[in-house]
Protein backbone atom coordinates (compact mmCIF):
# COMPACT_ATOMS: atom_id res chain seq x y z
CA UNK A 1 64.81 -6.82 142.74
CA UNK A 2 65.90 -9.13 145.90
CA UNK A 3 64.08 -7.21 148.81
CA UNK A 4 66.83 -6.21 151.58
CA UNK A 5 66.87 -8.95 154.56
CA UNK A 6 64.99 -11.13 152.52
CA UNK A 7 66.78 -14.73 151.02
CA UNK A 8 67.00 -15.03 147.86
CA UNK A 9 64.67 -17.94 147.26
CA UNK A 10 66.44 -21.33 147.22
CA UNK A 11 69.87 -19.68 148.25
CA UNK A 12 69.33 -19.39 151.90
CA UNK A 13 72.76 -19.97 152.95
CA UNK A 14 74.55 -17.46 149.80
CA UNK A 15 76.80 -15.52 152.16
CA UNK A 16 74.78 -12.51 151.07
CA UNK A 17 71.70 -14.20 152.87
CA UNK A 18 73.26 -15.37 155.76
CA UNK A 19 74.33 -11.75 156.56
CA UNK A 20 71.29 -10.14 155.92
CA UNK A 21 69.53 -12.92 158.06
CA UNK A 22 71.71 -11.89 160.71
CA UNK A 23 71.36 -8.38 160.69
CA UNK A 24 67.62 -8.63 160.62
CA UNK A 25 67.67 -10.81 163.59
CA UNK A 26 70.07 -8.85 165.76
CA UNK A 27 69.64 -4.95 164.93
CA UNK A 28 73.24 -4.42 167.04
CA UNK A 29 74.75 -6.23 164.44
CA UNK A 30 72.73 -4.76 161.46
CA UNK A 31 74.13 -1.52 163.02
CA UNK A 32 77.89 -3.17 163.36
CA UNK A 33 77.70 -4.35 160.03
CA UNK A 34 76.35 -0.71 158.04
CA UNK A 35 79.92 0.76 160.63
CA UNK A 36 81.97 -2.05 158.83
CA UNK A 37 80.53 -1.37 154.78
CA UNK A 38 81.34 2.37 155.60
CA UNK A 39 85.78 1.77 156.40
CA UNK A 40 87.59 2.21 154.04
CA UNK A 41 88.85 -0.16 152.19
CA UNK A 42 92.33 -1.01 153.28
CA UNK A 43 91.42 -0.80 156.61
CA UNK A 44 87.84 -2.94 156.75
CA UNK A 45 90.23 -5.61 154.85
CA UNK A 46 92.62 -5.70 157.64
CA UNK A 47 89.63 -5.61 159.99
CA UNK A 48 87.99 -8.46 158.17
CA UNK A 49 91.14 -10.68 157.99
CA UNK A 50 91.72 -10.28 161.69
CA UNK A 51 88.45 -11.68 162.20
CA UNK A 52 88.60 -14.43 159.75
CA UNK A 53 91.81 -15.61 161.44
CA UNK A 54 90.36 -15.91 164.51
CA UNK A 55 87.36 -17.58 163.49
CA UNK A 56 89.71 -20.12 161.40
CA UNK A 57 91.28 -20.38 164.78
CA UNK A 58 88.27 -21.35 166.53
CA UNK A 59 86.85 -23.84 163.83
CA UNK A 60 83.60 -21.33 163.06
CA UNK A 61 81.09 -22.67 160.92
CA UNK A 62 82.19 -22.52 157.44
CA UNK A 63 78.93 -20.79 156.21
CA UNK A 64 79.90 -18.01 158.84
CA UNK A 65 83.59 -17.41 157.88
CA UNK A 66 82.50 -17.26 153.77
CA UNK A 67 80.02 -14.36 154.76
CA UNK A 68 82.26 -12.90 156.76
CA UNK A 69 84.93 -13.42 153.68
CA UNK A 70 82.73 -11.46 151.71
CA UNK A 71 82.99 -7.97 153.74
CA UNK A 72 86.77 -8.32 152.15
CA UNK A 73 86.05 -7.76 149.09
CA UNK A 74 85.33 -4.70 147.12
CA UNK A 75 82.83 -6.28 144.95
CA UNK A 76 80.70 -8.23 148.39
CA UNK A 77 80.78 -4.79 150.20
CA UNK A 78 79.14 -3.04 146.93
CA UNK A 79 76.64 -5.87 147.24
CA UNK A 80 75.94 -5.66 150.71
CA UNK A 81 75.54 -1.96 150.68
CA UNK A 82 73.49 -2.37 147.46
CA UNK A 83 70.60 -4.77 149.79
CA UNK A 84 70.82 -2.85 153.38
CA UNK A 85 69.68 0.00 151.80
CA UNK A 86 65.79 0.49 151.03
């Protein structure tokens, strides 16, 4: 089992990763991040799709805008909830 805010070895920048990395190094945004995996659906997509538009916008790193990408989906949220918890 993949400890939570721990890379998975050799996949440092999955989008998984690069949240978890994140969240470990800033605890606001670990907090931010648990507010975000708790919306509900249709309204964390709209939330996320705001922010990936304006991160398109602004030319954001790539590797930023797929992590951010995954708090879209049903699937990535299950996922993320699944490592923040321990």
């Amino acid at each position: 089992m993949v400890s939570p805010y721990h890379p998975s070895p050799g996949d440092e920048n999955a989008p998984t990763n690069v949240l978890l990395l994140a969240a470990k190094a800033d605890p606001s945004f670990g907090e931010e991040l648990r507010n975000i995996l708790r919306l509900p659906g249709i309204q964390r997509r709209a939330m996320i799709n705001s922010a990936l538009e304006a991160m398109r916008i602004q030319r954001a790193d790539p590797l930023l805008v797929q992590a951010v990408a995954l708090l879209a989906d049903d699937a990535g949220v299950a996922r993320m909830r699944e490592l923040l918890q321990s």
